[in-house]
N, C-alpha and C. Protein backbone atom coordinates (compact mmCIF):
# COMPACT_ATOMS: atom_id res chain seq x y z
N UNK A 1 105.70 101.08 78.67
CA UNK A 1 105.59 102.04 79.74
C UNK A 1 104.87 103.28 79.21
N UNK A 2 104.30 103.75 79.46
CA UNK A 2 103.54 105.23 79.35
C UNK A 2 104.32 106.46 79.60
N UNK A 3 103.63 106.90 78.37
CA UNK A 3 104.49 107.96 78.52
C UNK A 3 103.78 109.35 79.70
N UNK A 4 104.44 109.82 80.32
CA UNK A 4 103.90 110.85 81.04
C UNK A 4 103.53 111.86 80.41
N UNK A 5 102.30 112.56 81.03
CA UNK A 5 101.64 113.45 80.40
C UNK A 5 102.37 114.49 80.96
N UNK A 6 102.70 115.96 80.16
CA UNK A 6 103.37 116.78 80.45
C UNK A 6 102.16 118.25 81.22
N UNK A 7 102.87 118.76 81.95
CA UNK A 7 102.33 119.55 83.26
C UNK A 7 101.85 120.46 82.33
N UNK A 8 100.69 121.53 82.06
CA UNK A 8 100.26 122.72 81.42
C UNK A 8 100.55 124.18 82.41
N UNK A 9 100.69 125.45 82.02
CA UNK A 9 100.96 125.96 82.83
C UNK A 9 100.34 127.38 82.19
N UNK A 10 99.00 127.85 82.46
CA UNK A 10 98.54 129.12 81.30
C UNK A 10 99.33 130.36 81.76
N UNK A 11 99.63 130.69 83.02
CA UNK A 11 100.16 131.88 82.65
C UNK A 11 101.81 131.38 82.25
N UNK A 12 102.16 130.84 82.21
CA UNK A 12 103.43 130.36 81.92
C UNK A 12 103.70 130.32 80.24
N UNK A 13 102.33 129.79 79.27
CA UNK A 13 102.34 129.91 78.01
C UNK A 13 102.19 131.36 77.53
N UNK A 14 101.58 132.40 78.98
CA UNK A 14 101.48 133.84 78.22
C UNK A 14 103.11 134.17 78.24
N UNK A 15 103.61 133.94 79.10
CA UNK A 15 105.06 134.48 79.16
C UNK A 15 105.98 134.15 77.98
N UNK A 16 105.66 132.63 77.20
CA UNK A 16 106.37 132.33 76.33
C UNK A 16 105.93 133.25 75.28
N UNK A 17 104.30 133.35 75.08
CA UNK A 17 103.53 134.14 73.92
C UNK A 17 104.43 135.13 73.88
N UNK A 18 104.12 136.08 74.77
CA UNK A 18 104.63 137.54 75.15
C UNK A 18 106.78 137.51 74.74
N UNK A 19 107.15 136.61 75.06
CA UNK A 19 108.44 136.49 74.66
C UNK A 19 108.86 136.38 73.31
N UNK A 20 107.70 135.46 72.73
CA UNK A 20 107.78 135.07 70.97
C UNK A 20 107.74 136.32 70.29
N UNK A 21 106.62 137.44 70.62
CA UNK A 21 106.04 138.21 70.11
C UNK A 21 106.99 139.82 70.31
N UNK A 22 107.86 139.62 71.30
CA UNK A 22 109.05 140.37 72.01
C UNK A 22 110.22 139.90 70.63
N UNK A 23 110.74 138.60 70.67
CA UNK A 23 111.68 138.39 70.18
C UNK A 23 111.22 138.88 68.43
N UNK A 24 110.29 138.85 68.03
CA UNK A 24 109.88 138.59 66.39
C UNK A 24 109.78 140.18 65.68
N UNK A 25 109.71 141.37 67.02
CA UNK A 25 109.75 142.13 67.22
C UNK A 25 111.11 142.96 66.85
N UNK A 26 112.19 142.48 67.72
CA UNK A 26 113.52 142.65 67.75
C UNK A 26 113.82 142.72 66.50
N UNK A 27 113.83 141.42 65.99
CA UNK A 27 114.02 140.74 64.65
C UNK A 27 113.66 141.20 63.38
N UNK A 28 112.28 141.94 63.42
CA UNK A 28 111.97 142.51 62.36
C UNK A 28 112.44 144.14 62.25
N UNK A 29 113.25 144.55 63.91
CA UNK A 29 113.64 145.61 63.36
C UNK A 29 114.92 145.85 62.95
N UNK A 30 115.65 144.43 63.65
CA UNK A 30 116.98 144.33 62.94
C UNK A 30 117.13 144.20 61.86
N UNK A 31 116.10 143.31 60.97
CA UNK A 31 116.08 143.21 59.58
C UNK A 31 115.77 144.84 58.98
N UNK A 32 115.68 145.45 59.75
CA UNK A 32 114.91 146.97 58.79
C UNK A 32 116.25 147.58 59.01
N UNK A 33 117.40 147.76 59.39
CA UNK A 33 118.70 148.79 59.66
C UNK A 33 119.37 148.13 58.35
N UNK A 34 119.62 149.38 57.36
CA UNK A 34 120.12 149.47 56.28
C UNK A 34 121.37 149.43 56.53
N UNK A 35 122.22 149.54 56.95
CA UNK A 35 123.58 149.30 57.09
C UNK A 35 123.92 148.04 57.46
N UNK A 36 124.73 147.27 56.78
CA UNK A 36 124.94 145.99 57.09
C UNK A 36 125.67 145.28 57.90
N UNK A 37 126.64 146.14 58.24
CA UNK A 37 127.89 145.70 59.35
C UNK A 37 127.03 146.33 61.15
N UNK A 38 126.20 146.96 60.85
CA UNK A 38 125.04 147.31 61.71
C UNK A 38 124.48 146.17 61.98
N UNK A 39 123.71 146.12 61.21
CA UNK A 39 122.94 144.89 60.87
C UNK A 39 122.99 143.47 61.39
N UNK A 40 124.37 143.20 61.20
CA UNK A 40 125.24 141.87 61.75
C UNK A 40 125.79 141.67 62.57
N UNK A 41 126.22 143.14 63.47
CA UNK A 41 126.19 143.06 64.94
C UNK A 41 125.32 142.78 66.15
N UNK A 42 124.26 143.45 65.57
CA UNK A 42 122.98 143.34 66.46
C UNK A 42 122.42 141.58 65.98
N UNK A 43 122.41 141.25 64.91
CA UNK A 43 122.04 139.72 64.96
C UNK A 43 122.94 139.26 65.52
N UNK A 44 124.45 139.10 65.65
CA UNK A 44 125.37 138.58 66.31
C UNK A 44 124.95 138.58 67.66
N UNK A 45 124.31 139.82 68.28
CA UNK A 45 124.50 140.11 69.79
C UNK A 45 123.12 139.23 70.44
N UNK A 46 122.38 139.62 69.19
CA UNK A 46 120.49 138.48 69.61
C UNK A 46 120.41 137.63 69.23
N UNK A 47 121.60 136.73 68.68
CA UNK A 47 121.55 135.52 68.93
C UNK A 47 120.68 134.67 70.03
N UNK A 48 121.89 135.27 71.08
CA UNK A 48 122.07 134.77 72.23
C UNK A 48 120.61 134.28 72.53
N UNK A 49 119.77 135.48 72.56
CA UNK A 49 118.30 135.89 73.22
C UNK A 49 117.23 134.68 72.41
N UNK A 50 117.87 135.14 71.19
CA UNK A 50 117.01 133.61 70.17
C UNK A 50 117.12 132.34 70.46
N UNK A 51 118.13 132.13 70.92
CA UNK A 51 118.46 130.49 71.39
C UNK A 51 118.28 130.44 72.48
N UNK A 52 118.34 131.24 73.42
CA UNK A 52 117.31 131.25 75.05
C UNK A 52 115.96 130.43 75.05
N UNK A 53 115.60 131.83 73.51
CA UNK A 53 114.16 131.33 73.64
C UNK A 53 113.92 130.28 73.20
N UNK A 54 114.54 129.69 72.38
CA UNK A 54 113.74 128.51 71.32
C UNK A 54 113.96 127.55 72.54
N UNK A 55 114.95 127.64 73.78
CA UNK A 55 115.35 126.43 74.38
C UNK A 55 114.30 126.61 75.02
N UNK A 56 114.02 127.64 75.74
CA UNK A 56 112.55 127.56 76.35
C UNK A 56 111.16 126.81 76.02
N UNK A 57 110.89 127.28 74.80
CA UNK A 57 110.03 126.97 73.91
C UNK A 57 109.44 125.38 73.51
N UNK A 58 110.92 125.33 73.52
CA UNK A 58 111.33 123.74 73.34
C UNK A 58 111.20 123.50 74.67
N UNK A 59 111.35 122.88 75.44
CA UNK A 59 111.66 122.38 76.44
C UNK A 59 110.24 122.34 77.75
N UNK A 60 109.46 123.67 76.79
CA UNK A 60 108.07 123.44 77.52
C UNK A 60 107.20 122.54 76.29
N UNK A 61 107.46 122.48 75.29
CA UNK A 61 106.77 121.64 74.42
C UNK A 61 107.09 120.41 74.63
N UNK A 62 108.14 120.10 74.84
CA UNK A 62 108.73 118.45 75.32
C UNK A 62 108.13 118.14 76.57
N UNK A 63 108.49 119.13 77.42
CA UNK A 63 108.15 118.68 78.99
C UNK A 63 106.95 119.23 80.13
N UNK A 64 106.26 119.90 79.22
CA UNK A 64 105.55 120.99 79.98
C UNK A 64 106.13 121.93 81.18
N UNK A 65 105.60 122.42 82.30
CA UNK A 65 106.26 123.44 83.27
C UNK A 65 106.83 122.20 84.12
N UNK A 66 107.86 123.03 84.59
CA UNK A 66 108.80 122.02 85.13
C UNK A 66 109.27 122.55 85.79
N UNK A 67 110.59 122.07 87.25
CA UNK A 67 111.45 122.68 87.51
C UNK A 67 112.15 123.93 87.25
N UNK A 68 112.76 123.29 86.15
CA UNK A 68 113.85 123.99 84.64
C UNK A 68 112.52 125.46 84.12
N UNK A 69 111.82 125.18 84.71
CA UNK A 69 110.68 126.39 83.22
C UNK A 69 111.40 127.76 84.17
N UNK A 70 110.95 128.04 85.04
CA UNK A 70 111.31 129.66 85.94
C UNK A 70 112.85 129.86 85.98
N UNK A 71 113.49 129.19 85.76
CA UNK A 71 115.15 129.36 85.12
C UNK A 71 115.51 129.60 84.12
N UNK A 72 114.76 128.60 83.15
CA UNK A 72 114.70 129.06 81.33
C UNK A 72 114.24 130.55 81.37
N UNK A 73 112.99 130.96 81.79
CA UNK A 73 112.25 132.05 81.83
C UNK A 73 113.15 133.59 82.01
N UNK A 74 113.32 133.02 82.77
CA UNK A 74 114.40 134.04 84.17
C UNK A 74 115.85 134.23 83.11
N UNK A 75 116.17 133.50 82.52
CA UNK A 75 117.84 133.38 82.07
C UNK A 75 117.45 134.32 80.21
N UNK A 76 116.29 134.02 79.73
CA UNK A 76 116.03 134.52 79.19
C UNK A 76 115.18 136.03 79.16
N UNK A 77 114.82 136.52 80.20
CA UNK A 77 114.59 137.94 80.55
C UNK A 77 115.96 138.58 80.60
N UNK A 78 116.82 138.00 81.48
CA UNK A 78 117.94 138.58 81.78
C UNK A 78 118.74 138.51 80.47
N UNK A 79 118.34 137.99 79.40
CA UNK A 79 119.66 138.03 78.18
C UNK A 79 118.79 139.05 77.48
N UNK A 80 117.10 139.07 77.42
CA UNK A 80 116.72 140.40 76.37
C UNK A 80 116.87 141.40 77.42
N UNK A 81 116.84 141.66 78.62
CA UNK A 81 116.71 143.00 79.20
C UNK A 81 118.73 143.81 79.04
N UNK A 82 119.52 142.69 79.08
CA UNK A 82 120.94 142.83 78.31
C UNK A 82 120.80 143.45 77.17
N UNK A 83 120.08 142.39 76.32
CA UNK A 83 120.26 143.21 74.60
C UNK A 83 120.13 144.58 74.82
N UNK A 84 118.82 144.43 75.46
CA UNK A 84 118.03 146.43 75.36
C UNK A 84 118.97 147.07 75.95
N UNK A 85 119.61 146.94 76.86
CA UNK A 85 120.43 147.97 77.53
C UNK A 85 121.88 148.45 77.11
N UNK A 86 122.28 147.28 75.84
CA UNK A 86 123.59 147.50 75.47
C UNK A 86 122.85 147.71 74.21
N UNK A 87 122.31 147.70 73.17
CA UNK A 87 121.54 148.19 72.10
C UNK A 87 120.20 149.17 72.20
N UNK A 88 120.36 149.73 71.24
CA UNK A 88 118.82 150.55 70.98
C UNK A 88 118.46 150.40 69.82
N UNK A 89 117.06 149.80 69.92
CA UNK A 89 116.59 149.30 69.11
C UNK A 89 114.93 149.77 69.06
C-alpha cells in the first residue's frame, strides 16, 4: 500500500520557524540566570511549552498540516503566552 504523501503548509512552517526560534530564545535565557533554584523553576515551568512544541514539530513532520496542526498551534501559543505572563524573562 502507499504510503500517503503528507499535506505542506508554508505559512504554517513559518509559525513552527517563528516558534523554534521563540522557544530557543527562552531557553538561552534561562540558561543565563545565575541563581539556580531560579534557574530550575523557570525550566520546570517551560517545560510544558517545550513539549508543546516538539509535539507540534513532530507531528507536522510525520503528518504534514492536518486537522490536529491549528490545535497543536493554538495549545501551544496559549502555554508560551502563559509562561510570559506568569514569568519575566
Amino acid at each position: 500500500m502507499p504510503k500517503k504523501r503528507r499535506k505542506l503548509n508554508k505559512d504554517f512552517e513559518r509559525k513552527i520557524y517563528s516558534s523554534k526560534k521563540n522557544v530557543e530564545l527562552v531557553l538561552a535565557k534561562i540558561y543565563d540566570i545565575d541563581d539556580e533554584d531560579i534557574q530550575k523553576e523557570y525550566m520546570s515551568a517551560f517545560n510544558g511549552v517545550v513539549h508543546l512544541y516538539d509535539q507540534l514539530k513532530e507531528d507536522y513532520e510525520q503528518k504534514g498540516f492536518n486537522d490536529e496542526s491549528e490545535k497543536l498551534i493554538t495549545n501551544y501559543i496559549n502555554a508560551f503566552n502563559l509562561f510570559e505572563s506568569e514569568f519575566e524573562i
